[in-house]
PDB file of N, CA and C in Angstrom:
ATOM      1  N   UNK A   1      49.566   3.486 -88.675  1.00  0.00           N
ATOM      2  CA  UNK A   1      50.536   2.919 -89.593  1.00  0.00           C
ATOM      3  C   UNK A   1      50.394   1.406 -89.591  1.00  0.00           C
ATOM      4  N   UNK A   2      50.410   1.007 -90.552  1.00  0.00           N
ATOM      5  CA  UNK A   2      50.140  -0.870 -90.966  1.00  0.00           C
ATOM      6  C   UNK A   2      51.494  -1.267 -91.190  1.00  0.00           C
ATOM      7  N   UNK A   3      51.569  -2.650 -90.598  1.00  0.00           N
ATOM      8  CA  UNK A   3      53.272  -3.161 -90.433  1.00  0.00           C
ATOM      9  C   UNK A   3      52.647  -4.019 -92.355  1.00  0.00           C
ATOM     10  N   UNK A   4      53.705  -3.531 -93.207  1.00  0.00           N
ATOM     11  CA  UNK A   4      53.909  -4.369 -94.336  1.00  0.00           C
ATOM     12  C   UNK A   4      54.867  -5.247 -94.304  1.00  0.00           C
ATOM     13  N   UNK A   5      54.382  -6.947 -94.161  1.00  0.00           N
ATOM     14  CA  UNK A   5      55.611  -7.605 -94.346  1.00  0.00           C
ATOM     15  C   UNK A   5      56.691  -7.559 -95.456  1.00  0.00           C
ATOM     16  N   UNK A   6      57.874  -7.147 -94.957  1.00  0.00           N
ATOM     17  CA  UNK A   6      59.140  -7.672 -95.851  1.00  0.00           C
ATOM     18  C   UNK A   6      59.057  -8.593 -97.249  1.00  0.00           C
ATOM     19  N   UNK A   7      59.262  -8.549 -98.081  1.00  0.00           N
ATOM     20  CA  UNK A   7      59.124  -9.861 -99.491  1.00  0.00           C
ATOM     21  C   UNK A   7      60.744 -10.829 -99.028  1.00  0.00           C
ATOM     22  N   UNK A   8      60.718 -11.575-100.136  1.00  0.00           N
ATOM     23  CA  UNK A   8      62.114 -11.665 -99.592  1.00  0.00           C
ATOM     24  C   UNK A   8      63.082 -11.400-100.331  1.00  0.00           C
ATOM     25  N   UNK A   9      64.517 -11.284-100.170  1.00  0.00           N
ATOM     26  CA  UNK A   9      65.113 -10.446-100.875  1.00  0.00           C
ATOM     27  C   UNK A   9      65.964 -11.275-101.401  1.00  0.00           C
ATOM     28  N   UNK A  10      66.705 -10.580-101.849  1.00  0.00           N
ATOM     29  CA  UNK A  10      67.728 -11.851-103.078  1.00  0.00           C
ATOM     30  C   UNK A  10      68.982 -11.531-102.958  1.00  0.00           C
ATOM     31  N   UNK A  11      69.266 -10.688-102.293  1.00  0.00           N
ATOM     32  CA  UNK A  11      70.639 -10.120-101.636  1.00  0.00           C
ATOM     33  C   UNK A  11      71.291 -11.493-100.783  1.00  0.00           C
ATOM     34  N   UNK A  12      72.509 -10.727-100.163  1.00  0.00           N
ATOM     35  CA  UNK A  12      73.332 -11.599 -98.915  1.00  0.00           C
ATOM     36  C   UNK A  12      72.666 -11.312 -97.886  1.00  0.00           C
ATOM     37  N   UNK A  13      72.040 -12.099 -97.102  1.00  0.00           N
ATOM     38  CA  UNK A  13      71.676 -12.151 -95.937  1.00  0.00           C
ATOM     39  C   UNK A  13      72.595 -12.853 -94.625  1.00  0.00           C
ATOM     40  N   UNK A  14      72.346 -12.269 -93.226  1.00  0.00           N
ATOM     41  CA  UNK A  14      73.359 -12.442 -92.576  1.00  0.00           C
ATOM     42  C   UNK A  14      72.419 -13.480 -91.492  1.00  0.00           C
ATOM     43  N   UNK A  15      73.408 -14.385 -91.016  1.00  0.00           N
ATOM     44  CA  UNK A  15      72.505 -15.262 -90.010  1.00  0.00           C
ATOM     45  C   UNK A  15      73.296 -15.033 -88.567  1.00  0.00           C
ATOM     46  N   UNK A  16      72.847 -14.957 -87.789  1.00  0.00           N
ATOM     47  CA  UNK A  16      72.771 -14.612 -86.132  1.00  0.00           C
ATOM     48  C   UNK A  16      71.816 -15.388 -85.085  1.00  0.00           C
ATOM     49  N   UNK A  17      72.714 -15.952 -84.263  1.00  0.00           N
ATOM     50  CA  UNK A  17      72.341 -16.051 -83.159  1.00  0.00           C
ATOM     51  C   UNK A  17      72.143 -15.493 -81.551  1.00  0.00           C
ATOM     52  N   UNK A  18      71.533 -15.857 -80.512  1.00  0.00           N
ATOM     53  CA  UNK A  18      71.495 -15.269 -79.385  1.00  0.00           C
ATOM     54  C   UNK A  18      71.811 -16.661 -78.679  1.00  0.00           C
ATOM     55  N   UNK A  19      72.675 -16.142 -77.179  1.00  0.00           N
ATOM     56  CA  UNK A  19      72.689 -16.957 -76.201  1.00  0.00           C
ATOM     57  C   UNK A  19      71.542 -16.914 -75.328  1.00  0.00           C
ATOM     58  N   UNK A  20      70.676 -17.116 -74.376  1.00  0.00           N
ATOM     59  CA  UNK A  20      70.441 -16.797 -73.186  1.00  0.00           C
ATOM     60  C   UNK A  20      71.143 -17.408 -71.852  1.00  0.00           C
ATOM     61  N   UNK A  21      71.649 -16.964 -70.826  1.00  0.00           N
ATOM     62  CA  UNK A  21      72.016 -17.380 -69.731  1.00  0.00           C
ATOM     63  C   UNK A  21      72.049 -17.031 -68.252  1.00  0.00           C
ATOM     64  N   UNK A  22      72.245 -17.608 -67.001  1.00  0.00           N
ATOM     65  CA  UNK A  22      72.232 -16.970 -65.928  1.00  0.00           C
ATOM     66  C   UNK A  22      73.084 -16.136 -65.672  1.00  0.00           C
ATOM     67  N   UNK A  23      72.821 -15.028 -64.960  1.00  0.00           N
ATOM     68  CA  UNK A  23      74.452 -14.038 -65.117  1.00  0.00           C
ATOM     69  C   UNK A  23      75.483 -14.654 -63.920  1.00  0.00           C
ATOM     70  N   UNK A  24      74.797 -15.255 -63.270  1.00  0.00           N
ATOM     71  CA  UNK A  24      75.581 -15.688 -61.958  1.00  0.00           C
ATOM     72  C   UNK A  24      76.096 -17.141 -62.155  1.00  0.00           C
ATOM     73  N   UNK A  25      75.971 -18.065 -62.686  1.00  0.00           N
ATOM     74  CA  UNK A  25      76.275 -19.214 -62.880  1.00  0.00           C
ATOM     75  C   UNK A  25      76.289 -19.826 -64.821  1.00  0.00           C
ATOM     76  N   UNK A  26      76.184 -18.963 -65.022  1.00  0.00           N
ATOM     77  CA  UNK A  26      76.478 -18.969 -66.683  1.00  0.00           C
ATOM     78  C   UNK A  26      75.304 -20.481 -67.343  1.00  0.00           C
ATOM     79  N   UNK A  27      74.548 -21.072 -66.417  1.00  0.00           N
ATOM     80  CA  UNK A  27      73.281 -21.810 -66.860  1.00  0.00           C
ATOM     81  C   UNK A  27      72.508 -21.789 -68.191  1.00  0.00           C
ATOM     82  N   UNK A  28      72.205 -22.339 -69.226  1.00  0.00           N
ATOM     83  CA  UNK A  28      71.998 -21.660 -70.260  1.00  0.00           C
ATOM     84  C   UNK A  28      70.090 -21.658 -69.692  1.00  0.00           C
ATOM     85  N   UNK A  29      69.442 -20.895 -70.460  1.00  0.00           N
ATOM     86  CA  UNK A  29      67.801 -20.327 -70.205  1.00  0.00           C
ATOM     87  C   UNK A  29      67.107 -20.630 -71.408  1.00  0.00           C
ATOM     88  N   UNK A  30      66.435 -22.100 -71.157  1.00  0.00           N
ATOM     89  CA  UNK A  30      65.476 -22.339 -72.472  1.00  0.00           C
ATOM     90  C   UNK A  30      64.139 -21.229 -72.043  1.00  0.00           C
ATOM     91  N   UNK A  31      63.192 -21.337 -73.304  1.00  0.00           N
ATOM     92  CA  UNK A  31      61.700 -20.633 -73.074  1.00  0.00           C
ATOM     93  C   UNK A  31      62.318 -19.070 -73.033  1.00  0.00           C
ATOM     94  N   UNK A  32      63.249 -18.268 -73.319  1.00  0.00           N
ATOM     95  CA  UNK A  32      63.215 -16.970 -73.761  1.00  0.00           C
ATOM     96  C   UNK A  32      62.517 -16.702 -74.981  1.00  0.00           C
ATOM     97  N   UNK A  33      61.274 -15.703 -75.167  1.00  0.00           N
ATOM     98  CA  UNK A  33      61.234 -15.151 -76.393  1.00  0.00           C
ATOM     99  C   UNK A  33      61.981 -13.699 -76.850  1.00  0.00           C
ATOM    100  N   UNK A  34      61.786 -13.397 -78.008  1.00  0.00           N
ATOM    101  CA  UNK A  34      62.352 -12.710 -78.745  1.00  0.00           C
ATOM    102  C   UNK A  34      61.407 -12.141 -79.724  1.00  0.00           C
ATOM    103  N   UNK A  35      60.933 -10.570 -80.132  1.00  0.00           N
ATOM    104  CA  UNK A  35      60.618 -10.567 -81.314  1.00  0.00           C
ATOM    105  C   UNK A  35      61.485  -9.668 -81.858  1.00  0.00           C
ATOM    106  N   UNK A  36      61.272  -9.630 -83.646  1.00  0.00           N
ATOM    107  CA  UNK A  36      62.545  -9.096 -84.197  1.00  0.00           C
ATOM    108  C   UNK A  36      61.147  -8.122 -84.737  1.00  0.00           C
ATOM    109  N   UNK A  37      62.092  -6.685 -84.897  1.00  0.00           N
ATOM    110  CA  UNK A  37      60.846  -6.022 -85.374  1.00  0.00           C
ATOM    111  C   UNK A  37      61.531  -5.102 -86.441  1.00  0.00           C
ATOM    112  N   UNK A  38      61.058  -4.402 -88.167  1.00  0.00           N
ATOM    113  CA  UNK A  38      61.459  -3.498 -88.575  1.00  0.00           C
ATOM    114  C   UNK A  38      60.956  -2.367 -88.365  1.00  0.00           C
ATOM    115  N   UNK A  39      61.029  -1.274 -88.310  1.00  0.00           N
ATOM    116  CA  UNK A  39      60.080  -0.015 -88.694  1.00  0.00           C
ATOM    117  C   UNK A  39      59.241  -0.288 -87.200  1.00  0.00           C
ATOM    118  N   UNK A  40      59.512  -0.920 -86.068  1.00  0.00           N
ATOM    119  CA  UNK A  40      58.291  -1.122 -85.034  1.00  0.00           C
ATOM    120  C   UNK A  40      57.262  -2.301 -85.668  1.00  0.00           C
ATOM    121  N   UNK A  41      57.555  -2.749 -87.093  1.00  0.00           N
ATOM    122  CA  UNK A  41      56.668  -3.941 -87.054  1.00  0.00           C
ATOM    123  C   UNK A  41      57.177  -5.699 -87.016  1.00  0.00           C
ATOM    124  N   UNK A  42      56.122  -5.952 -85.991  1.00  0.00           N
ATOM    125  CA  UNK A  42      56.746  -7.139 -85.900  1.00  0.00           C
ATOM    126  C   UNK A  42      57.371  -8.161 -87.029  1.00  0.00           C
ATOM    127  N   UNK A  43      58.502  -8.778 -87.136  1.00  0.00           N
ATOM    128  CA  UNK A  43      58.094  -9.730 -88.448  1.00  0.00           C
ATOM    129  C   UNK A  43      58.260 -11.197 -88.135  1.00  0.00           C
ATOM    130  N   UNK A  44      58.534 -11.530 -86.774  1.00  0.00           N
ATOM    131  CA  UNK A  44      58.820 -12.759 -86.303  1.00  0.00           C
ATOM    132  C   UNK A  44      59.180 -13.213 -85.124  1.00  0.00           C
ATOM    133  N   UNK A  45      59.018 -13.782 -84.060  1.00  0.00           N
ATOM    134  CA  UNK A  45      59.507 -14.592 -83.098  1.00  0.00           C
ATOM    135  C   UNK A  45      60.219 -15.633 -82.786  1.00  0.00           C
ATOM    136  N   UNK A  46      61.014 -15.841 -81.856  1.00  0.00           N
ATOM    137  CA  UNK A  46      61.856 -16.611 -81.751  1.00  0.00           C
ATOM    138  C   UNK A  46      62.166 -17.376 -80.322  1.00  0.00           C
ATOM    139  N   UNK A  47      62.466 -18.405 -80.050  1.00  0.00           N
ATOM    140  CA  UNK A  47      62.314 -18.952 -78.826  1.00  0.00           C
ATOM    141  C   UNK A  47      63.598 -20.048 -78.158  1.00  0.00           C
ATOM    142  N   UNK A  48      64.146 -19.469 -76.990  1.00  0.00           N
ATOM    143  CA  UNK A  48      65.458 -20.012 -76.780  1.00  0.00           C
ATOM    144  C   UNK A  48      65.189 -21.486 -76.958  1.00  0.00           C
ATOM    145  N   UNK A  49      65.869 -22.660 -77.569  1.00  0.00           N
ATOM    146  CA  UNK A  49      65.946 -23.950 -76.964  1.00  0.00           C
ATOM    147  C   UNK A  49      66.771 -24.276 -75.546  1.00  0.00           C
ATOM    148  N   UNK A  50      66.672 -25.982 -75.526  1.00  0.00           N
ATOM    149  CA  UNK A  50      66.879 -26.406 -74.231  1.00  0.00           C
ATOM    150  C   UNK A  50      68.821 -25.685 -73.662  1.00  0.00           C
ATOM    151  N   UNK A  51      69.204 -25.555 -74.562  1.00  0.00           N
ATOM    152  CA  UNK A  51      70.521 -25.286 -74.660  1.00  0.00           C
ATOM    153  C   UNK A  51      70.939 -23.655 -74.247  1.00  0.00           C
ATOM    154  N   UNK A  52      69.944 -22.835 -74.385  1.00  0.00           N
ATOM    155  CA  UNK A  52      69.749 -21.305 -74.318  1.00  0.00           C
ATOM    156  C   UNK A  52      69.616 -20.712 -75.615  1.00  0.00           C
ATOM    157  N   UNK A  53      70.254 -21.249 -76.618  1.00  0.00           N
ATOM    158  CA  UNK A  53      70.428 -20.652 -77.845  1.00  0.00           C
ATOM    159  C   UNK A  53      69.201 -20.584 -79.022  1.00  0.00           C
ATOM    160  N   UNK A  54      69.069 -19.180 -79.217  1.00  0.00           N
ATOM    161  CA  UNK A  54      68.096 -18.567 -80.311  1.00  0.00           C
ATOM    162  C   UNK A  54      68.874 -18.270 -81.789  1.00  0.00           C
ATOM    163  N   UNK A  55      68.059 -19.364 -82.722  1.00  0.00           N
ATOM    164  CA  UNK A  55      68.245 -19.422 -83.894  1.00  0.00           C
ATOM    165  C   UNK A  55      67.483 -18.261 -84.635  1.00  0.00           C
ATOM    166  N   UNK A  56      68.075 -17.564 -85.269  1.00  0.00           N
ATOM    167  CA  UNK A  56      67.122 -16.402 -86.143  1.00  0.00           C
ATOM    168  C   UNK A  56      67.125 -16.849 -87.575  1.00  0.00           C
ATOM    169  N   UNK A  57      66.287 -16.566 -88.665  1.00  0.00           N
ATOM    170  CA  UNK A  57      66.236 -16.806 -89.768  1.00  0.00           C
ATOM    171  C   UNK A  57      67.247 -15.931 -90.755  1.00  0.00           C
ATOM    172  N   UNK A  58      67.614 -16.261 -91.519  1.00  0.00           N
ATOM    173  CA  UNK A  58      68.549 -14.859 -92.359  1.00  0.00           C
ATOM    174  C   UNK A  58      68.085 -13.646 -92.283  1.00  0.00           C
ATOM    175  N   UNK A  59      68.691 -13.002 -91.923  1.00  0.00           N
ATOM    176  CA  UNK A  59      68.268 -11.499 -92.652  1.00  0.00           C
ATOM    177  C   UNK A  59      68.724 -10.389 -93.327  1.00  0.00           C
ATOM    178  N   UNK A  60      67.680  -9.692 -94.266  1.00  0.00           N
ATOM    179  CA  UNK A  60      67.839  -9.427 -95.315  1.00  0.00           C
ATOM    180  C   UNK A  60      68.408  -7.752 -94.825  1.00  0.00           C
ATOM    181  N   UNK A  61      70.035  -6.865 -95.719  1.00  0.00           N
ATOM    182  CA  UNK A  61      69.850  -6.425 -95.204  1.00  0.00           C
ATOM    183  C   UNK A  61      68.891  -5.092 -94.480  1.00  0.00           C
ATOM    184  N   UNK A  62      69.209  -4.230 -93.345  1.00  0.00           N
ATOM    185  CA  UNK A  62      68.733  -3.618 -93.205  1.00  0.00           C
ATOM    186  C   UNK A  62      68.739  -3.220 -91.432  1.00  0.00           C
ATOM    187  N   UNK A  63      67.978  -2.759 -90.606  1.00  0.00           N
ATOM    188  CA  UNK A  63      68.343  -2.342 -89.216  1.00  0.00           C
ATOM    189  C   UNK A  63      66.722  -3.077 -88.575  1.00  0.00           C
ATOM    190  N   UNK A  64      67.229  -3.736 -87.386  1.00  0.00           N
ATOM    191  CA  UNK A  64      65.879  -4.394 -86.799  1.00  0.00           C
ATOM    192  C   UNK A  64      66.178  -3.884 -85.177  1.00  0.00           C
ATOM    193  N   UNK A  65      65.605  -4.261 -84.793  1.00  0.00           N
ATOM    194  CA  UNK A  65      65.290  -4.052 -83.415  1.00  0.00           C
ATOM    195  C   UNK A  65      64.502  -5.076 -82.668  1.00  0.00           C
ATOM    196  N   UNK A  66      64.990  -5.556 -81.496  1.00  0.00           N
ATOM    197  CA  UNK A  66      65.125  -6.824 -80.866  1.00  0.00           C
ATOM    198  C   UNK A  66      64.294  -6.732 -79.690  1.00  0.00           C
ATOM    199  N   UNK A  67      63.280  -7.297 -79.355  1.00  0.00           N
ATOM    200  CA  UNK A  67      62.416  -6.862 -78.025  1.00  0.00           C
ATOM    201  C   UNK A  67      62.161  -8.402 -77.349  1.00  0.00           C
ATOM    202  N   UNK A  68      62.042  -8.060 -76.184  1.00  0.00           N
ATOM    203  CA  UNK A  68      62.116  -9.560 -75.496  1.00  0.00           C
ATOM    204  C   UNK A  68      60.613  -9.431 -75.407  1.00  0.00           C
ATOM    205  N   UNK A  69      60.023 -10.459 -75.317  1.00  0.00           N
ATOM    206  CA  UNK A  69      58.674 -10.996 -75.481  1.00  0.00           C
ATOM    207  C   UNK A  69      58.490 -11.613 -74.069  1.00  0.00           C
ATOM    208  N   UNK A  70      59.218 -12.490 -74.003  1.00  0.00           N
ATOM    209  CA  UNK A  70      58.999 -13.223 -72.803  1.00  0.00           C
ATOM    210  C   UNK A  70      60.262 -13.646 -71.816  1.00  0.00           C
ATOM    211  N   UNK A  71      60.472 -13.573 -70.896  1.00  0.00           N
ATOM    212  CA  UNK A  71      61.616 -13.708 -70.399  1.00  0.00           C
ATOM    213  C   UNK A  71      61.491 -14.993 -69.769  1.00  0.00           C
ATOM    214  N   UNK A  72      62.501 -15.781 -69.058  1.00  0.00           N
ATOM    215  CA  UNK A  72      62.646 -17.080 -68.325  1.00  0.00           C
ATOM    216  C   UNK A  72      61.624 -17.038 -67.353  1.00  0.00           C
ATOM    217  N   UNK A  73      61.001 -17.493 -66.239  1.00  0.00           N
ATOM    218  CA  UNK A  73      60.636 -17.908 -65.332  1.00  0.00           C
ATOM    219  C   UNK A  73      61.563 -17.345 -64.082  1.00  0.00           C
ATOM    220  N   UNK A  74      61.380 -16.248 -63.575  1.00  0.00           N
ATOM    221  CA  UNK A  74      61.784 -15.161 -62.071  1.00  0.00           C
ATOM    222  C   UNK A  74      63.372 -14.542 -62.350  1.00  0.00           C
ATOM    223  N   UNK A  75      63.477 -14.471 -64.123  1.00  0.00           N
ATOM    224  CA  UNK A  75      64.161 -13.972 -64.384  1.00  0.00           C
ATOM    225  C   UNK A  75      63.697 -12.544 -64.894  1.00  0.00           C
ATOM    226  N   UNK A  76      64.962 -11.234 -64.666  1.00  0.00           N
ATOM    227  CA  UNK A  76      64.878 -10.847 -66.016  1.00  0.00           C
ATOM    228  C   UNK A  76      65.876 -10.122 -66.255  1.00  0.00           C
ATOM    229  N   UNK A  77      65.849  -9.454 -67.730  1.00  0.00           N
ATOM    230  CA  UNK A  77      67.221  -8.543 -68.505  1.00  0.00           C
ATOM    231  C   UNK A  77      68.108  -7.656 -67.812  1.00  0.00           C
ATOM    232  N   UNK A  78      68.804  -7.227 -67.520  1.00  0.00           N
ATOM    233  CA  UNK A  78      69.188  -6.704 -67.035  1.00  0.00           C
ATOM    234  C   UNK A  78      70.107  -5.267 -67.792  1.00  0.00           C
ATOM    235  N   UNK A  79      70.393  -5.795 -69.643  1.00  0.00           N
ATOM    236  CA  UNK A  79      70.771  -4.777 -70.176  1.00  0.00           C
ATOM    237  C   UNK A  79      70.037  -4.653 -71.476  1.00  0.00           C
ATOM    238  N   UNK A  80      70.661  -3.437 -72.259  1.00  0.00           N
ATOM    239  CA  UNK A  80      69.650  -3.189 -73.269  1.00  0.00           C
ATOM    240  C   UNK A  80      69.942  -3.999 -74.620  1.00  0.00           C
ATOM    241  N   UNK A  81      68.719  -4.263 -74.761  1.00  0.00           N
ATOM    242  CA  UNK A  81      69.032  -5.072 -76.395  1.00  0.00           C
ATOM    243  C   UNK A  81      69.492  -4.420 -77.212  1.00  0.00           C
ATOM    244  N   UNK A  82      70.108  -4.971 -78.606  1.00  0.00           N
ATOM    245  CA  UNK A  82      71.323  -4.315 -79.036  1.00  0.00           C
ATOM    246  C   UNK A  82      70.190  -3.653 -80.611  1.00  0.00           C
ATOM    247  N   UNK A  83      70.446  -2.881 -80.725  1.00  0.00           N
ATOM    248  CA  UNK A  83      69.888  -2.305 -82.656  1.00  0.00           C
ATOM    249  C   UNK A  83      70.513  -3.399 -83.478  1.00  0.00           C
ATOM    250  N   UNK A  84      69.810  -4.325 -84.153  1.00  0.00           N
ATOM    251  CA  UNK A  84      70.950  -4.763 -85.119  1.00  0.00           C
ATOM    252  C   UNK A  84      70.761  -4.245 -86.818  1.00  0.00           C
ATOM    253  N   UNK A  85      72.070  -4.175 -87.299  1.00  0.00           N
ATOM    254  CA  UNK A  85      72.421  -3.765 -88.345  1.00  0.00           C
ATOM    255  C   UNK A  85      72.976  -4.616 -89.506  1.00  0.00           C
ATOM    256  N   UNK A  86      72.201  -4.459 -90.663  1.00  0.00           N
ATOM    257  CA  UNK A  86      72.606  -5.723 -91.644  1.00  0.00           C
ATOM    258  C   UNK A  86      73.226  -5.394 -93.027  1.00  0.00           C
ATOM    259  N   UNK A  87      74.767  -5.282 -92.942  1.00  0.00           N
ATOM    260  CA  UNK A  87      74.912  -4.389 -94.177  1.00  0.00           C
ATOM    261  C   UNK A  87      74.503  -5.429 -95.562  1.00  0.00           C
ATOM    262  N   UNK A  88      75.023  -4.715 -96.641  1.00  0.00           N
ATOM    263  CA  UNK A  88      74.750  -5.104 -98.198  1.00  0.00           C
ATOM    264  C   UNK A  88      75.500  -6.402 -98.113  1.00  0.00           C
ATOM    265  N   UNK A  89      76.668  -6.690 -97.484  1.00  0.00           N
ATOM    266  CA  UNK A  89      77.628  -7.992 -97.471  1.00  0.00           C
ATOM    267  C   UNK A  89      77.130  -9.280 -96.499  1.00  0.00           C
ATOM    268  N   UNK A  90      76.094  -8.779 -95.598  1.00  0.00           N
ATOM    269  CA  UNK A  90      75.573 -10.077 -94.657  1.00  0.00           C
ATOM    270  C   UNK A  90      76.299 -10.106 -93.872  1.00  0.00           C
ATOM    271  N   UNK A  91      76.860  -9.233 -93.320  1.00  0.00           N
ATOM    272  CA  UNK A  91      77.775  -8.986 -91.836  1.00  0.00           C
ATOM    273  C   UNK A  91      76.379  -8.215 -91.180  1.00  0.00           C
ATOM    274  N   UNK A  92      76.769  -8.459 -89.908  1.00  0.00           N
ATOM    275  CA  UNK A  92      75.850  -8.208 -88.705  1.00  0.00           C
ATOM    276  C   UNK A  92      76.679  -7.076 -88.029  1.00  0.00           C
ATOM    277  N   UNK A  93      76.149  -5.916 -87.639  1.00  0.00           N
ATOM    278  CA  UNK A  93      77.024  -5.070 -87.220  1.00  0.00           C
ATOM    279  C   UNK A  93      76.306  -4.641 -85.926  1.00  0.00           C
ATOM    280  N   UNK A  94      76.806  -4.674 -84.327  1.00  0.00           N
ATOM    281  CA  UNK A  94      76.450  -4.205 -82.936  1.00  0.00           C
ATOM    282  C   UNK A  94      77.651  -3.153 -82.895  1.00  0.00           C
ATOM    283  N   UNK A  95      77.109  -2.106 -82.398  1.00  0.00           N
ATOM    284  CA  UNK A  95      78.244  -1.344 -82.058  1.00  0.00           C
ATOM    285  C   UNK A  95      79.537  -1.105 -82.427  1.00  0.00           C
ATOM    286  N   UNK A  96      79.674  -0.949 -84.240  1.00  0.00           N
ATOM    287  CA  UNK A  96      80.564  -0.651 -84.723  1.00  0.00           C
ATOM    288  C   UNK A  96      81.864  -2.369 -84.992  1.00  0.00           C
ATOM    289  N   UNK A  97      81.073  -3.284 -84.397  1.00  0.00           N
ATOM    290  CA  UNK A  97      81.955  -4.889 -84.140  1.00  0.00           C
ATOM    291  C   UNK A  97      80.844  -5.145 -85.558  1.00  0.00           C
ATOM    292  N   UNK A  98      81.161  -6.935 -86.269  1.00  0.00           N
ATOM    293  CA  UNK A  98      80.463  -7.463 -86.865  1.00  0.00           C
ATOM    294  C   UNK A  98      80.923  -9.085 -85.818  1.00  0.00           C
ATOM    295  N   UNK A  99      79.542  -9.373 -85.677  1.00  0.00           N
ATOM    296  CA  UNK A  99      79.677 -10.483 -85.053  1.00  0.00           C
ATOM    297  C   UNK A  99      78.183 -11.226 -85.798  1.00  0.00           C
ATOM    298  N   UNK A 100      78.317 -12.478 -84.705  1.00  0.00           N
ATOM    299  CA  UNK A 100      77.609 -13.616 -85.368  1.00  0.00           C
ATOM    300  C   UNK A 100      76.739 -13.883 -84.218  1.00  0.00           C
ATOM    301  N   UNK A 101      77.125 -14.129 -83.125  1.00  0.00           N
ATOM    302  CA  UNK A 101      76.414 -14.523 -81.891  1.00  0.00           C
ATOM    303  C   UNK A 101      76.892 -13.363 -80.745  1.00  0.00           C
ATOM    304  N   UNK A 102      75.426 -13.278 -79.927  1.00  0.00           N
ATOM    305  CA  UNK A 102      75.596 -12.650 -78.886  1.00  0.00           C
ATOM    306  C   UNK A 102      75.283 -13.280 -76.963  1.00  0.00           C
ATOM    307  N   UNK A 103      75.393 -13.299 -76.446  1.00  0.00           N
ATOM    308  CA  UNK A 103      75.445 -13.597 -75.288  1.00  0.00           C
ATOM    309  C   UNK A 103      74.204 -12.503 -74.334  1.00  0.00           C
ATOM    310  N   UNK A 104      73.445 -13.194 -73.785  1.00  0.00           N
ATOM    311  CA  UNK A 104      72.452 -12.260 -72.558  1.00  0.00           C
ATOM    312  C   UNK A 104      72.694 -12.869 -71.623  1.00  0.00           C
ATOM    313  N   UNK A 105      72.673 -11.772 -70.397  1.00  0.00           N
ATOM    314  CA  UNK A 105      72.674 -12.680 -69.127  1.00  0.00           C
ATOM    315  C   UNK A 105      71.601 -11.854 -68.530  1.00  0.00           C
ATOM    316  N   UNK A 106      71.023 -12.879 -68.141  1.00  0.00           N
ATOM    317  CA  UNK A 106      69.681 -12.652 -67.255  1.00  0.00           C
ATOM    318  C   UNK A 106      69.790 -12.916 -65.562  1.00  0.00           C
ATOM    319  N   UNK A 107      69.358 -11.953 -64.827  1.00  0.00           N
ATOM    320  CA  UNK A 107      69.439 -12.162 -63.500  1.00  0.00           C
ATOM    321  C   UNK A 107      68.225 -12.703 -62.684  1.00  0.00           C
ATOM    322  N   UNK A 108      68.179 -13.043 -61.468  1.00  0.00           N
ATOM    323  CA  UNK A 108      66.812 -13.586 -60.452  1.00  0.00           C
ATOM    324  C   UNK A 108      66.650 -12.007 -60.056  1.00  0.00           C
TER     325      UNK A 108
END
């Protein structure tokens, strides 16, 4: 199966962020990656800044799936990344919530 990139769409798109942080001292974690994937294909990467926080590009809607690429330096995840869900209105939907930003805490 061949990953076909996405066009772009002309709909409401929803914008979202990620935190990264220590779970024990709430530290924020630059150098996390992220890829966002549809269908299992990749369509982009993303990379914490100095602050922890991962900027994502809009997205169009639809359901992605979030895979860590690279984790901090003698860190790592400790829970599962979330499915995200993008309805027709540009709300972001985790687990039945619509939110905007999410929070990770990463352990040693």
């Amino acid at each position: 199966m061949s990953c076909i990139p996405k066009v772009n769409c002309r709909c409401t798109k929803a914008l979202f962020s990620l935190h990264t942080e220590d779970k024990h001292n709430n530290a924020p974690l630059s150098g996390t990656v992220f890829t966002v994937q549809s269908n299992a294909c990749p369509l982009f990467s993303v990379k914490s800044d100095k602050d922890g926080t991962v900027r994502f590009p809009p997205l169009c809607p639809g359901t992605y799936t979030i895979v860590l690429t690279r984790a901090p330096t003698g860190y790592s995840l400790r829970e599962e990344l979330p499915l995200l869900r993008v309805t027709a209105k540009g709300n972001l939907r985790l687990g039945g919530k619509t939110v905007r930003r999410l929070t990770l805490l990463f352990e040693r």
